[in-house]
N, C-alpha and C. Protein backbone atom coordinates (compact mmCIF):
# COMPACT_ATOMS: atom_id res chain seq x y z
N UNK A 1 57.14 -77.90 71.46
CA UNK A 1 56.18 -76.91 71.06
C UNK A 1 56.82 -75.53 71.05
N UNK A 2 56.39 -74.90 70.56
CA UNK A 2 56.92 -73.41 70.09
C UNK A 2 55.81 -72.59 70.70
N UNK A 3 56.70 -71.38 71.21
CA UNK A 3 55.77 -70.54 72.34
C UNK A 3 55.05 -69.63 71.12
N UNK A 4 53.37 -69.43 71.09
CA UNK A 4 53.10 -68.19 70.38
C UNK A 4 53.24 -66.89 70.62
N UNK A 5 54.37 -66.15 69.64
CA UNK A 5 53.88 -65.14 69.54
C UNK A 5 53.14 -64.00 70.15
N UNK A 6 53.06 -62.64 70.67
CA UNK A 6 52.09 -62.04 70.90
C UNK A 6 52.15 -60.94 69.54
N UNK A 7 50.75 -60.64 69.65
CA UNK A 7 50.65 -60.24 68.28
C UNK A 7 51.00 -58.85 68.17
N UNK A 8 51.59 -58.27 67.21
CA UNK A 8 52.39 -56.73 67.15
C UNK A 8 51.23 -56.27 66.60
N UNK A 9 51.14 -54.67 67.82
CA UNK A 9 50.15 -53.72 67.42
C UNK A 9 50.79 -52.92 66.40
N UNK A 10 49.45 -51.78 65.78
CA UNK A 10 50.23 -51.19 64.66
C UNK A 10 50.74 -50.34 64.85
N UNK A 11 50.83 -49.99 66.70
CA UNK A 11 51.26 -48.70 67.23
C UNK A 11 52.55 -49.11 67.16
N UNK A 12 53.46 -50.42 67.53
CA UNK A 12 54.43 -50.26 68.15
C UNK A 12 55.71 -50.06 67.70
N UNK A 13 55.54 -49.99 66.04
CA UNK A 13 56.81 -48.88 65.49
C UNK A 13 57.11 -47.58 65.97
N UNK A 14 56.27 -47.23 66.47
CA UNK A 14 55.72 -46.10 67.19
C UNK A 14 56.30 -45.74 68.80
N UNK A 15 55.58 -46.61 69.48
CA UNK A 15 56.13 -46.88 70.97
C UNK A 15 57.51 -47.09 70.55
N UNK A 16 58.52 -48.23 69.57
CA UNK A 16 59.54 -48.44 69.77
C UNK A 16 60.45 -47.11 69.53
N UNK A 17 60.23 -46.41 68.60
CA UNK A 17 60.59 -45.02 68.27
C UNK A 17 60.54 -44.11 69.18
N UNK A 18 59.28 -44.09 70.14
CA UNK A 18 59.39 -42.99 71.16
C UNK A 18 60.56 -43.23 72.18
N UNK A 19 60.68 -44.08 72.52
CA UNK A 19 61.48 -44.87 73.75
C UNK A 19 63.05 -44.32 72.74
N UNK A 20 62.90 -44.83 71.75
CA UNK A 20 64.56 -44.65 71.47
C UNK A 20 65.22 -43.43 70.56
N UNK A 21 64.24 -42.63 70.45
CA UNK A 21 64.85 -41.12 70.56
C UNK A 21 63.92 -39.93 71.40
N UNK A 22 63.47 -40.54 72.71
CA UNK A 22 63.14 -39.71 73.61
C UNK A 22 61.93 -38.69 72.66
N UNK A 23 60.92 -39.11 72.33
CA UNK A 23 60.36 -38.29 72.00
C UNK A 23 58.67 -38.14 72.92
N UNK A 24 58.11 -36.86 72.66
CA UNK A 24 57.25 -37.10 73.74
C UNK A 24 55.90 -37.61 72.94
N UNK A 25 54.74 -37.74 73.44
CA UNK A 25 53.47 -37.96 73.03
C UNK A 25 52.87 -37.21 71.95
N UNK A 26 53.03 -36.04 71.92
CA UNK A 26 52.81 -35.28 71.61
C UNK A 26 53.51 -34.84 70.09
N UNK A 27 54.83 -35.15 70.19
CA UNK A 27 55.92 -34.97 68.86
C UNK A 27 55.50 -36.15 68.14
N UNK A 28 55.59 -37.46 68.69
CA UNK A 28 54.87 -39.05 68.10
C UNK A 28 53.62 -38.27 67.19
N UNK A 29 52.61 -38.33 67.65
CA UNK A 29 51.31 -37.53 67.11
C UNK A 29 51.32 -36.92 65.85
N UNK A 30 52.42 -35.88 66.05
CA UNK A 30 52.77 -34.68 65.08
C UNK A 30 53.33 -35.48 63.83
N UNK A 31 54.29 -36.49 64.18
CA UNK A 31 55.24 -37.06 63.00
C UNK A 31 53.97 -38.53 62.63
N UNK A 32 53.13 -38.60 63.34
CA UNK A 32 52.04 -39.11 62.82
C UNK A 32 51.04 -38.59 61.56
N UNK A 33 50.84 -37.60 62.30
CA UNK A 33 49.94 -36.67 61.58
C UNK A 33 50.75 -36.25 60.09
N UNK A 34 52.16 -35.92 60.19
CA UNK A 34 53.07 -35.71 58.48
C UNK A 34 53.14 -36.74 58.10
N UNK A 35 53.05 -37.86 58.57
CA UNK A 35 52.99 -39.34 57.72
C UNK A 35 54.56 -39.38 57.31
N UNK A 36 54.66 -39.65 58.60
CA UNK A 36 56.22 -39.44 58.45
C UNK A 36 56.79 -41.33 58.94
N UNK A 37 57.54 -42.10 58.64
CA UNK A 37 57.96 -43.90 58.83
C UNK A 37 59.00 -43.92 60.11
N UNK A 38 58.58 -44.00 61.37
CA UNK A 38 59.17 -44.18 62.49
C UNK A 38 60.32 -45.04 62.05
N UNK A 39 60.50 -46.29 61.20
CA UNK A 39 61.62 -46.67 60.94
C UNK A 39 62.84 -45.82 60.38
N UNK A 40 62.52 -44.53 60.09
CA UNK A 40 63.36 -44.38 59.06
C UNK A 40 63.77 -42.74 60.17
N UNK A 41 63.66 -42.72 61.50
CA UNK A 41 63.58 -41.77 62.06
C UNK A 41 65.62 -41.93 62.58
N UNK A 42 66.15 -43.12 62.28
CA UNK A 42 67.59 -42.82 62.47
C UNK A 42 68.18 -42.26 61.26
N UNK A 43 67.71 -41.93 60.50
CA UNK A 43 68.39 -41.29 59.74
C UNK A 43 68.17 -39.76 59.73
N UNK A 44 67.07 -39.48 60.02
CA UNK A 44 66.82 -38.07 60.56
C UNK A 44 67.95 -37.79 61.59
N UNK A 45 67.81 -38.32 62.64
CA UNK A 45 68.39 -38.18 63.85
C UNK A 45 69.93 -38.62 63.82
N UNK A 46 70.40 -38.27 63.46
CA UNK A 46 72.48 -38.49 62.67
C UNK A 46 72.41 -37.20 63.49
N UNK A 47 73.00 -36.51 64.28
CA UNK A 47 73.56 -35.39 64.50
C UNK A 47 74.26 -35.32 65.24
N UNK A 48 75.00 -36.63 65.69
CA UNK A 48 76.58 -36.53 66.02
C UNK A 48 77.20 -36.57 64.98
N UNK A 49 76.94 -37.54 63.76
CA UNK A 49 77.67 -37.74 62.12
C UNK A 49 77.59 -36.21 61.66
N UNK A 50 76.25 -35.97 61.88
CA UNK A 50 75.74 -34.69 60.87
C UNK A 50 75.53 -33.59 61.98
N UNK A 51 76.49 -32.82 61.93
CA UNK A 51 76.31 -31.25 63.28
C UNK A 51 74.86 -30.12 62.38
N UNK A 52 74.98 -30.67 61.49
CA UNK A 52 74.56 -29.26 61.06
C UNK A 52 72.53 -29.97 61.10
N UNK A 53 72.27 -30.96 61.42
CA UNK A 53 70.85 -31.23 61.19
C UNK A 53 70.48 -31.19 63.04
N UNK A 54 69.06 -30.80 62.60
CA UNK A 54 68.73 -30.36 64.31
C UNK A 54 68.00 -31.75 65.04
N UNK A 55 68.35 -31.35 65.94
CA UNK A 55 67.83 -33.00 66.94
C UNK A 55 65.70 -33.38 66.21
N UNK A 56 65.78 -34.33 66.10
CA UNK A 56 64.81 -35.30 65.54
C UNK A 56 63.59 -34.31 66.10
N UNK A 57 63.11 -34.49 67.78
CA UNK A 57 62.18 -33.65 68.45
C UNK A 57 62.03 -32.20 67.88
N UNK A 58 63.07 -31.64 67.58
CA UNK A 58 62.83 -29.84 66.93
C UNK A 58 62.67 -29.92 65.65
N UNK A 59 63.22 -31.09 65.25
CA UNK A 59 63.00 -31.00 63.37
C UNK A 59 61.28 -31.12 63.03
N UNK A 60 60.78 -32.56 64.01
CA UNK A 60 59.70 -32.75 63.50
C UNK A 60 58.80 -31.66 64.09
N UNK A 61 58.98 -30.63 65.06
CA UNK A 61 58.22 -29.81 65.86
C UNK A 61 57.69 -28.21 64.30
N UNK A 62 59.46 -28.39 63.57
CA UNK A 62 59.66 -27.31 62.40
C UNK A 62 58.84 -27.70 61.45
N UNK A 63 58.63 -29.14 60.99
CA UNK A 63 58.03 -29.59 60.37
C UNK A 63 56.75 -29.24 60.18
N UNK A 64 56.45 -29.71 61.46
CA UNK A 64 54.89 -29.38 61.63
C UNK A 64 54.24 -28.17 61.75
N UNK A 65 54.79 -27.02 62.31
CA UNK A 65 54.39 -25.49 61.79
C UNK A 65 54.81 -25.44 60.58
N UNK A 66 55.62 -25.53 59.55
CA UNK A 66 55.65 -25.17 58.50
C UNK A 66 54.45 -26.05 57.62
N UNK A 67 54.46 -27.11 57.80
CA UNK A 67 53.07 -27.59 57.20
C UNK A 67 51.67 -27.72 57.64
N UNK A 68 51.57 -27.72 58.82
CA UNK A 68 50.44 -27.84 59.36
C UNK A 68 49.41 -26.31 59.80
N UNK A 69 50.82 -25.28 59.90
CA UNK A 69 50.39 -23.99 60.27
C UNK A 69 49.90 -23.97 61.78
N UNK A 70 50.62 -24.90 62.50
CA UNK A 70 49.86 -24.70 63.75
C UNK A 70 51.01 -25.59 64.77
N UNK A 71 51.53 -24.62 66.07
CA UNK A 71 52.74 -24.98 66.64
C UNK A 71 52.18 -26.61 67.88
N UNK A 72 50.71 -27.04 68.27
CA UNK A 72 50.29 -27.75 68.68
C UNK A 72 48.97 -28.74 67.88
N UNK A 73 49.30 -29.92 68.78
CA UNK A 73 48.03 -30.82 68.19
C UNK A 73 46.61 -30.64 69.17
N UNK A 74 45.32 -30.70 68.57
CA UNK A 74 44.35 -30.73 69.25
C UNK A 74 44.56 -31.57 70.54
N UNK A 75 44.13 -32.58 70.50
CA UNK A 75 44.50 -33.71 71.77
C UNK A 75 45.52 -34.44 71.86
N UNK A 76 46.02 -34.53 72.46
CA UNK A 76 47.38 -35.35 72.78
C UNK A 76 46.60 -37.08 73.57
N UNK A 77 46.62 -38.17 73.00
CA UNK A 77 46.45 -39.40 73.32
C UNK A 77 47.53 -40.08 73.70
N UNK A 78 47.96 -40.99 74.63
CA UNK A 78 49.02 -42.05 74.59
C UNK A 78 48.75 -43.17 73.95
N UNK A 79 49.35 -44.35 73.56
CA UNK A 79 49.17 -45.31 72.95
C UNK A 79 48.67 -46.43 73.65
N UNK A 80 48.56 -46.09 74.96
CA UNK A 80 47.69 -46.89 75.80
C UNK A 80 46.05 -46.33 75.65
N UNK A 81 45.94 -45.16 75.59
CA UNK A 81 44.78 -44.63 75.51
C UNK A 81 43.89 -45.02 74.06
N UNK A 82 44.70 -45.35 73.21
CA UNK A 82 44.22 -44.98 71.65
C UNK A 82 44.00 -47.02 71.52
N UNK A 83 45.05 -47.97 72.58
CA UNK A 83 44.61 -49.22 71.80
C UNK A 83 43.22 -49.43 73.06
N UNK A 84 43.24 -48.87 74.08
CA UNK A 84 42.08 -48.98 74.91
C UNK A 84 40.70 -48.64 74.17
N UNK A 85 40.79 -47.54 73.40
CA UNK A 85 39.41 -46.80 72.39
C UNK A 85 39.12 -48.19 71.50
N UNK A 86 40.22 -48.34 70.99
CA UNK A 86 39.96 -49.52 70.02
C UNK A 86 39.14 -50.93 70.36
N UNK A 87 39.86 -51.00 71.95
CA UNK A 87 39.33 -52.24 72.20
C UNK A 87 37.99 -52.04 72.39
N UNK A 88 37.51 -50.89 73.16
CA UNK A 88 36.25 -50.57 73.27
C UNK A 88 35.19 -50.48 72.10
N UNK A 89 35.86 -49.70 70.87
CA UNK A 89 34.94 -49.80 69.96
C UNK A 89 34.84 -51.23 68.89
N UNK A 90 35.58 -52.05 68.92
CA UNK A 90 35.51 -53.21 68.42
C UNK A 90 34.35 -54.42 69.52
N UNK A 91 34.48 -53.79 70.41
CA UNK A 91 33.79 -54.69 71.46
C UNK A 91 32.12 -54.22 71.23
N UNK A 92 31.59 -52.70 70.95
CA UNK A 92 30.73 -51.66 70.79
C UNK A 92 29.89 -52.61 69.44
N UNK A 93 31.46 -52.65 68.55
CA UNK A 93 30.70 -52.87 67.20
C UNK A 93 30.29 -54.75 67.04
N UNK A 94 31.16 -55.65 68.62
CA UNK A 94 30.18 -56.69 68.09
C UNK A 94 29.33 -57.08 68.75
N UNK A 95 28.94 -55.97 69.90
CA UNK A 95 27.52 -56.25 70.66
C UNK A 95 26.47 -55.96 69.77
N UNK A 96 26.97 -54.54 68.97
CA UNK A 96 25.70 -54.05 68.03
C UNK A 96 25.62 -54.82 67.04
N UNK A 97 26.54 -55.60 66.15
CA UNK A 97 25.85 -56.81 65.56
C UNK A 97 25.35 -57.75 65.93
N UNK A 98 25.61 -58.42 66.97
CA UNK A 98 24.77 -59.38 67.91
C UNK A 98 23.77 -59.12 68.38
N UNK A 99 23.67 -58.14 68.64
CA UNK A 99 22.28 -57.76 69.21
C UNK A 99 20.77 -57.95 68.56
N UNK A 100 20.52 -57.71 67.49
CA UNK A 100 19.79 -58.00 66.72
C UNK A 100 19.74 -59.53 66.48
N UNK A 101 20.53 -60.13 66.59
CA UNK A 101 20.27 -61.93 66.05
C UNK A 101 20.01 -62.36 66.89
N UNK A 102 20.81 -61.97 67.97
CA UNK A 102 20.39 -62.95 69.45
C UNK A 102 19.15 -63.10 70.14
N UNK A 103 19.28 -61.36 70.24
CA UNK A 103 17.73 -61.06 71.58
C UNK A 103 16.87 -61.22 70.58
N UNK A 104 16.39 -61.01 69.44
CA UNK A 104 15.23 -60.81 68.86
C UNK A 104 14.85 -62.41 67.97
N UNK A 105 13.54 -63.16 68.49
CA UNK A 105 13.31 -64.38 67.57
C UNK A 105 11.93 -63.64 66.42
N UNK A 106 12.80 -64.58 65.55
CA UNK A 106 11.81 -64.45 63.99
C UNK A 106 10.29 -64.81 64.58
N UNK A 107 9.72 -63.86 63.97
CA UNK A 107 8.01 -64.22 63.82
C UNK A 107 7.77 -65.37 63.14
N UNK A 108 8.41 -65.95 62.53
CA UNK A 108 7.91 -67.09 61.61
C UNK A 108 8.16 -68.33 62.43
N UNK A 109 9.04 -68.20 63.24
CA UNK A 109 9.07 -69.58 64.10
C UNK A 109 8.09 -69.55 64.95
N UNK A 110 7.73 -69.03 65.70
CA UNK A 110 6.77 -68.77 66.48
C UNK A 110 5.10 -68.45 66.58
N UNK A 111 4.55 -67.89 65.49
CA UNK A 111 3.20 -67.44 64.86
C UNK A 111 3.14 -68.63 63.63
N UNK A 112 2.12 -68.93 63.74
CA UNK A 112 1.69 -69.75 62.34
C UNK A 112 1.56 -68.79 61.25
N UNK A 113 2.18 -69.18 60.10
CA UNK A 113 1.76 -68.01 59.32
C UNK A 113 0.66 -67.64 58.57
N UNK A 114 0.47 -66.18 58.62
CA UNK A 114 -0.98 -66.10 58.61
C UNK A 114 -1.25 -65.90 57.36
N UNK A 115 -3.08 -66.18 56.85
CA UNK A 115 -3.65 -66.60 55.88
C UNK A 115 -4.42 -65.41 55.59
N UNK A 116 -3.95 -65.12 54.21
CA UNK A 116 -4.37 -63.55 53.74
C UNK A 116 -6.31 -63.45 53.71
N UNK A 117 -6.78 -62.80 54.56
CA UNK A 117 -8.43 -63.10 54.21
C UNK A 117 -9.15 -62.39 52.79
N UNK A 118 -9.05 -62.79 51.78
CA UNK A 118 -9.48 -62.48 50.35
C UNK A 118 -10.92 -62.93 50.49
N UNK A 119 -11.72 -61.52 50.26
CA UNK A 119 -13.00 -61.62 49.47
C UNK A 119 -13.00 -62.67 48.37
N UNK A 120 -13.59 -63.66 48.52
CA UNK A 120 -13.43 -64.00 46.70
C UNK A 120 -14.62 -63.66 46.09
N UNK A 121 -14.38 -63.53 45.03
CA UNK A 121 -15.43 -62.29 43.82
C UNK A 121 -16.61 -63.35 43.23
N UNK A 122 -17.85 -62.80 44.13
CA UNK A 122 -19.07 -62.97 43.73
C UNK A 122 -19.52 -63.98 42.48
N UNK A 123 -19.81 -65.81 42.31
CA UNK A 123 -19.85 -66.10 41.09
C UNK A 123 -20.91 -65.50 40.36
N UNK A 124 -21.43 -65.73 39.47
CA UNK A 124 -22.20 -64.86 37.99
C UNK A 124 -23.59 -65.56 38.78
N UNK A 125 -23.84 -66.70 39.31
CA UNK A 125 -25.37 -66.85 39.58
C UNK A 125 -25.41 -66.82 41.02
N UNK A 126 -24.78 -65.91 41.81
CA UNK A 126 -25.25 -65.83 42.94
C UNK A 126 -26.22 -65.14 43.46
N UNK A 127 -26.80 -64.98 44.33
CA UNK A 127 -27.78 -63.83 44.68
C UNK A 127 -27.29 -62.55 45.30
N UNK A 128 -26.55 -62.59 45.56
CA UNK A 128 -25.66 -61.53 46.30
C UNK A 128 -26.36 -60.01 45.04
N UNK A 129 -26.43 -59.10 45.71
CA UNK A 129 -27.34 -57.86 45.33
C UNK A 129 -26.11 -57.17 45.02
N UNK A 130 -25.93 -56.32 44.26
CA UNK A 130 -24.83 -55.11 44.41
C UNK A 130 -25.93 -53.45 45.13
């Protein structure tokens, strides 16, 4: 038998990238936020090959004031924090669909269904008075 698998989050291009050019939570975020491909972050980061390009952490820091106009991110999350939200709101969203099917039984199983009470309309020789 063959061992399964654990299943790859979509963070962990991410995590693997932070770990292997030292970057902090916060810079991750930022090169998140430019939509920038953690795979492709060794080629940024050449600057023993390449003297003249600045270490990965200050490039993407330049980056991000020049495009974003702003030298910090609102909240800083870890990637423990952000798959914890997830788990929570996936868990949120299938109580609130369950909820409704489970706790609540149909009126129709339970009540006989009921019989509309219609006047019926007066025949032509009745005595009935208007």
């Amino acid at each position: 038998m063959t061992k399964k698998k654990k299943p790859i989050s979509k963070y962990q291009p991410w995590i693997d990238a932070q770990r292997h050019f030292h970057l902090s939570d916060e810079q991750v975020l930022m090169a998140r936020e430019l939509g920038l491909n953690p795979h492709k972050f060794g080629k940024l980061a050449n600057v023993r090959d390449e003297p003249w390009k600045s270490p990965l952490p200050e490039y993407i820091e330049e980056l991000y004031l020049k495009h974003m106009k702003k030298t910090t991110t609102g909240s800083v999350r870890t990637f423990a924090q952000m798959v914890r939200d997830e788990k929570q709101k996936k868990t949120k969203l299938v109580k609130t669909s369950e909820a409704p099917g489970a706790g609540a039984v149909c009126a129709t199983e339970t009540d006989p269904p009921e019989t509309p009470s219609v006047n019926p309309a007066p025949s032509p020789g009745s005595d009935e008075v208007k």
